[in-house]
N, C-alpha and C. Protein backbone atom coordinates (compact mmCIF):
# COMPACT_ATOMS: atom_id res chain seq x y z
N UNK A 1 231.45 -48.09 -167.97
CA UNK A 1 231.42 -48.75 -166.68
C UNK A 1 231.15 -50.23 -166.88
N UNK A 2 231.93 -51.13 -166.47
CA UNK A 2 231.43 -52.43 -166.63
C UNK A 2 230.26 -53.06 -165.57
N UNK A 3 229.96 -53.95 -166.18
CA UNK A 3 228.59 -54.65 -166.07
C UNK A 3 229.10 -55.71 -166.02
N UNK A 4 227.76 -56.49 -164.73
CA UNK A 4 227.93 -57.83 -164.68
C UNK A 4 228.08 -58.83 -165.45
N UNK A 5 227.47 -59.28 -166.42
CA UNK A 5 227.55 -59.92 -168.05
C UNK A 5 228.85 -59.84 -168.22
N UNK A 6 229.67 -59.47 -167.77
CA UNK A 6 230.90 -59.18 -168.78
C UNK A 6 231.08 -58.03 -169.77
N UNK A 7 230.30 -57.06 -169.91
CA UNK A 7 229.99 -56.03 -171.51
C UNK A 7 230.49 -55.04 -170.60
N UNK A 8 231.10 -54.30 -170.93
CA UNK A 8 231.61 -52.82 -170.86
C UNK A 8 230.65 -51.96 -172.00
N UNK A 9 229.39 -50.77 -171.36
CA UNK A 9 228.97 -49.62 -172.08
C UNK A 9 228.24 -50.47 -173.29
N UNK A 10 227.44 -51.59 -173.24
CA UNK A 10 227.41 -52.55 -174.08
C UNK A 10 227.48 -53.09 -175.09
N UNK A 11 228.86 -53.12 -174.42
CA UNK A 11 229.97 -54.16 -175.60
C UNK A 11 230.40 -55.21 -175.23
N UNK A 12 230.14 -55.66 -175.72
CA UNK A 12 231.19 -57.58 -175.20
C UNK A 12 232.21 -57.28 -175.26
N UNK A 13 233.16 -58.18 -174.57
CA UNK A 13 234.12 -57.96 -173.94
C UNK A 13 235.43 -58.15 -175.22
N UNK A 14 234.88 -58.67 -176.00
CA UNK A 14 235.48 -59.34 -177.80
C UNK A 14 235.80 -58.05 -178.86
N UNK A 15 234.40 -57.18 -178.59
CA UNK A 15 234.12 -55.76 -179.15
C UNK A 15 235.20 -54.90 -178.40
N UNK A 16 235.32 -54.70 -177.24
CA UNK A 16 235.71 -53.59 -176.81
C UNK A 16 237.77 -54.42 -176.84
N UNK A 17 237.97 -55.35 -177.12
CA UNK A 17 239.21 -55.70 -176.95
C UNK A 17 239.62 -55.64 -178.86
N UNK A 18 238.67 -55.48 -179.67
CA UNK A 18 238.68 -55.28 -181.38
C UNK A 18 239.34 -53.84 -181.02
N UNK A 19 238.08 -52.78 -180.35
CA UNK A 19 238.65 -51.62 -180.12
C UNK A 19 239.76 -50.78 -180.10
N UNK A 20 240.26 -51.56 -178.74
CA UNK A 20 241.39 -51.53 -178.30
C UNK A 20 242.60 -51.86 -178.87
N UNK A 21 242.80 -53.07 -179.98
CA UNK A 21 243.65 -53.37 -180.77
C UNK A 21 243.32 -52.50 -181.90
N UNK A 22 242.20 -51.95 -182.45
CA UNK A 22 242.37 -50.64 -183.52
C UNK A 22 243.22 -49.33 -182.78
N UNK A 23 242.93 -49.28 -181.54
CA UNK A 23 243.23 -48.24 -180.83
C UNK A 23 245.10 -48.40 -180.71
N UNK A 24 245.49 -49.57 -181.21
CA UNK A 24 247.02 -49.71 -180.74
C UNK A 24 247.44 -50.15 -182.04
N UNK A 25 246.60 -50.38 -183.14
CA UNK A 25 246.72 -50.64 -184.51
C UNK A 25 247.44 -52.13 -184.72
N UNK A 26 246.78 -52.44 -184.00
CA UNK A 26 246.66 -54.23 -183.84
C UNK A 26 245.44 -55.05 -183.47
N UNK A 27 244.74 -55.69 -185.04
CA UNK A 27 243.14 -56.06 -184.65
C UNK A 27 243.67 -57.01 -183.85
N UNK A 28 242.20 -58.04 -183.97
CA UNK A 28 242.30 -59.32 -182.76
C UNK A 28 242.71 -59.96 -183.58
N UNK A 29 242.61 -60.34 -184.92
CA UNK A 29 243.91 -61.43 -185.21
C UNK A 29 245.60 -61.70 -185.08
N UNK A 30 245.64 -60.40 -185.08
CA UNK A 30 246.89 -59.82 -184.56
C UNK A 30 247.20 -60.61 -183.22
N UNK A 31 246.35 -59.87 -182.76
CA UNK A 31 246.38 -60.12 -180.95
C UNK A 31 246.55 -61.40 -180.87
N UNK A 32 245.27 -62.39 -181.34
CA UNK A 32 245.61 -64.10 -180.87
C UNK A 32 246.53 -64.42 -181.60
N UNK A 33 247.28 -63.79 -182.72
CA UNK A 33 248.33 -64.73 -183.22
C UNK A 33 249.56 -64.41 -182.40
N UNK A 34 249.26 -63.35 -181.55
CA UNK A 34 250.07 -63.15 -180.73
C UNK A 34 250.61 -63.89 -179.77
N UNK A 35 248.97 -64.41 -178.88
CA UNK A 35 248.97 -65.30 -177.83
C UNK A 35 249.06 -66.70 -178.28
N UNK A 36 249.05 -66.90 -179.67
CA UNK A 36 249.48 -68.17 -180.07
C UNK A 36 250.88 -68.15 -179.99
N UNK A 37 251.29 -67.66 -180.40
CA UNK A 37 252.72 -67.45 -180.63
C UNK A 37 253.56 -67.94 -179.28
N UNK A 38 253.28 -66.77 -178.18
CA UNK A 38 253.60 -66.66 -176.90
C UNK A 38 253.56 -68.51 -175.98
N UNK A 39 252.31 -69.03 -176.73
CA UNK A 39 251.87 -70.36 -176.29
C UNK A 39 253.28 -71.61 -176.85
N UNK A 40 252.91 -71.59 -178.07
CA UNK A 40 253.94 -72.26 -178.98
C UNK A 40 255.39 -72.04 -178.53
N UNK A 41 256.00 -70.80 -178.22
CA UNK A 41 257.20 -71.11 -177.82
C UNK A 41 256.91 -71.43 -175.94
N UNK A 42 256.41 -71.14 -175.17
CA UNK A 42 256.19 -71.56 -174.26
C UNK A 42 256.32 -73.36 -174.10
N UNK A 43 255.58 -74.07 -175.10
CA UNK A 43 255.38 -75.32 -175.52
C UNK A 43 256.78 -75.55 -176.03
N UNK A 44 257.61 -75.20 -177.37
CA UNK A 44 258.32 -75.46 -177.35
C UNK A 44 259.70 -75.75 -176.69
N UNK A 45 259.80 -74.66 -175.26
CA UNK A 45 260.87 -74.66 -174.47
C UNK A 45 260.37 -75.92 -173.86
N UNK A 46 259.29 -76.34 -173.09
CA UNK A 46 259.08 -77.66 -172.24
C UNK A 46 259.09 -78.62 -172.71
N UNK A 47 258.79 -78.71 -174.35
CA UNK A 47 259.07 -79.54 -175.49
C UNK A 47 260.42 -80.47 -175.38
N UNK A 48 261.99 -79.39 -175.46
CA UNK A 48 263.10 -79.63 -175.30
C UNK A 48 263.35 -79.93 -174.06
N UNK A 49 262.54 -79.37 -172.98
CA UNK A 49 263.39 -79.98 -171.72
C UNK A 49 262.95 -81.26 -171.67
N UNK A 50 262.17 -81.78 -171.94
CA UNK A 50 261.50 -83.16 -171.84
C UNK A 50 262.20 -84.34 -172.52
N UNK A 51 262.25 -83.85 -173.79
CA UNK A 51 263.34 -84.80 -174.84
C UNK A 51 264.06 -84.36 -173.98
N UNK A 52 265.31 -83.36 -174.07
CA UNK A 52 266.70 -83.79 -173.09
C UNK A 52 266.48 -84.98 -171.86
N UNK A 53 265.61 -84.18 -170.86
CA UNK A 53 264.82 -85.78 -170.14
C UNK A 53 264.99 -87.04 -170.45
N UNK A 54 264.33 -87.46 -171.72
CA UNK A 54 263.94 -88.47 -172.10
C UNK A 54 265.41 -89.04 -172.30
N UNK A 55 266.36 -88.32 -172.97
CA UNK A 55 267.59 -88.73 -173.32
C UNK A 55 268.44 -89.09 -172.83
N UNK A 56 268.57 -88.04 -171.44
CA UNK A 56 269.33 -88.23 -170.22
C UNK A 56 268.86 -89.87 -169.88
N UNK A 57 267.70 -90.16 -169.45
CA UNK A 57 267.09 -91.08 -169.00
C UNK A 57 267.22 -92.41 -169.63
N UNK A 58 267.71 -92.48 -171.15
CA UNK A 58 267.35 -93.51 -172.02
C UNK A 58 269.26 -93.90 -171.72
N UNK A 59 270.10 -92.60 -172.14
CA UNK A 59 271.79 -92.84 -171.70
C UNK A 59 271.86 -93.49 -170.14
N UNK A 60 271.53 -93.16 -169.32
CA UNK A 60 271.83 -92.98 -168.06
C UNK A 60 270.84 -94.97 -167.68
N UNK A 61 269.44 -94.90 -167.99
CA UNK A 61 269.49 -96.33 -167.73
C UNK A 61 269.07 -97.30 -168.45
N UNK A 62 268.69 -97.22 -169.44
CA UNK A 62 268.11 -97.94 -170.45
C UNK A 62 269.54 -98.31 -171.19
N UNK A 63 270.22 -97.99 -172.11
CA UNK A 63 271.48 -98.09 -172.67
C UNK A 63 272.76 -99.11 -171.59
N UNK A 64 272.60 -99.02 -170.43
CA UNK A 64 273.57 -99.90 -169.45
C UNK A 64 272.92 -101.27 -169.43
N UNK A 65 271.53 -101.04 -169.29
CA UNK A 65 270.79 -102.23 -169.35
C UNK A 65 270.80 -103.41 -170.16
N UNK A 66 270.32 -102.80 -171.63
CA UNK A 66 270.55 -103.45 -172.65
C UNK A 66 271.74 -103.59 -173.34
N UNK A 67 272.86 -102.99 -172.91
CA UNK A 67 273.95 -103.66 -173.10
C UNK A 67 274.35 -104.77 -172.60
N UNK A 68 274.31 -104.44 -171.09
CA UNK A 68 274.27 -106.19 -169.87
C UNK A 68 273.60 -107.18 -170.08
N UNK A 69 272.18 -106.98 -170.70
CA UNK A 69 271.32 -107.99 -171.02
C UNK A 69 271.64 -108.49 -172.25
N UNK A 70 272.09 -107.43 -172.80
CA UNK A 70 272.05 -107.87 -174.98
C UNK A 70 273.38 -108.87 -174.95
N UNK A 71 274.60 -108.65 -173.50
CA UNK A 71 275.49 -110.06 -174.11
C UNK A 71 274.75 -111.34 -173.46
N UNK A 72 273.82 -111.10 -172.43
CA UNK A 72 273.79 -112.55 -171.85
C UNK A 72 273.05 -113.04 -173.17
N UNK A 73 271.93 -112.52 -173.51
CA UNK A 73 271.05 -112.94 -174.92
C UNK A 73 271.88 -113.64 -175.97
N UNK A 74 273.32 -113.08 -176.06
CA UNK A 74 273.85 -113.11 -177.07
C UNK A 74 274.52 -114.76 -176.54
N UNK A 75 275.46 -114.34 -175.72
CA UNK A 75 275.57 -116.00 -175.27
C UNK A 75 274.52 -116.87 -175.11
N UNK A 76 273.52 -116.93 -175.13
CA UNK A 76 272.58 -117.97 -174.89
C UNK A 76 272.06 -118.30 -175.94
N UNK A 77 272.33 -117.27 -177.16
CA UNK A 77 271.98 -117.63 -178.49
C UNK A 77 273.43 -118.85 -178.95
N UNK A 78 274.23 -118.19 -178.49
CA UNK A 78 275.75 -118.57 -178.58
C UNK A 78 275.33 -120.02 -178.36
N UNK A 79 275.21 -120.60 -177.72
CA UNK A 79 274.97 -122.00 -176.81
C UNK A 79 273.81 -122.91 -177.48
N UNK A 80 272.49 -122.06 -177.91
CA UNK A 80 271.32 -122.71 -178.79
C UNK A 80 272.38 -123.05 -180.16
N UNK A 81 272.55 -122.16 -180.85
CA UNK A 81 274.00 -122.81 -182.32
C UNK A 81 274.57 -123.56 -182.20
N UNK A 82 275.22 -123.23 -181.11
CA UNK A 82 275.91 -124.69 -180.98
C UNK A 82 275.54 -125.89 -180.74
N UNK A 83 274.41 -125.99 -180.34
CA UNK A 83 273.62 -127.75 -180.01
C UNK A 83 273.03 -127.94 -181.38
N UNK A 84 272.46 -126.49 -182.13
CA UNK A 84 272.18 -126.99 -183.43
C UNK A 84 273.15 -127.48 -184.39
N UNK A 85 274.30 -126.54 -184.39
CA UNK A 85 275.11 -127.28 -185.23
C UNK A 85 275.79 -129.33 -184.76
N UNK A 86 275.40 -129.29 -183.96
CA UNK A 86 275.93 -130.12 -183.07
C UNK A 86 274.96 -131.04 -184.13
N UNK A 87 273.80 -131.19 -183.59
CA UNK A 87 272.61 -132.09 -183.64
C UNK A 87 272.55 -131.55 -185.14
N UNK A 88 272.86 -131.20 -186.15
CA UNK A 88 272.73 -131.05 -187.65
C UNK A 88 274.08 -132.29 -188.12
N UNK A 89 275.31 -132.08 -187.60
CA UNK A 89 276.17 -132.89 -188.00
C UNK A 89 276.14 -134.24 -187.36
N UNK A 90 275.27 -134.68 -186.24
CA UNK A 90 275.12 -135.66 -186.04
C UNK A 90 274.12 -136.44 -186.60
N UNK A 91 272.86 -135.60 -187.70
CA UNK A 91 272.24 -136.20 -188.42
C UNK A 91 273.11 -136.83 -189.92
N UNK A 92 273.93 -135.80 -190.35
CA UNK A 92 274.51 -135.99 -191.31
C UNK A 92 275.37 -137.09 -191.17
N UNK A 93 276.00 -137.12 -190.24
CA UNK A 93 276.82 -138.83 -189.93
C UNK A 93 276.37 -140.15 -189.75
N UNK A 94 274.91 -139.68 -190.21
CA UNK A 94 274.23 -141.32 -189.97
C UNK A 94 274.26 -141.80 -191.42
């Protein structure tokens, strides 16, 4: 009969679940590597939906972005070269 404490016939609740996995011929390491297990792929499925997420998210707006931005950068680098080369050959002509 269980008891307030948690103990069943007094046993902790740890004891009587050892029991029970002798009784099904699966101790408790068994058992939590079980519920590890169960955890880990649990984790792993939300794992992948997240990266896909992340990916979707990085294609969809990050990647348009820095393409649009990476030519203006690029022309404006375009334009700094050229005043340098500019102002390099106008030292050299003195």
């Amino acid at each position: 009969m269980p008891q307030k404490d948690g103990q069943t016939g007094g046993q902790t609740d740890a004891q009587a679940g050892a029991q029970s996995g002798a009784q099904t011929g699966a101790g408790p390491f068994e058992n939590a590597g079980r519920t590890v297990d169960e955890h880990m792929s649990d984790f792993g499925e939300r794992f992948e939906q997240e990266v896909r997420r992340v990916i979707t998210y990085l294609n969809n707006q990050v990647v348009p972005e820095v393409r649009e931005n990476g030519s203006k950068a690029l022309r404006v680098a375009a334009g700094q070269l050229t005043r340098l080369a500019d102002h390099l050959e106008s030292r050299r002509g003195n």
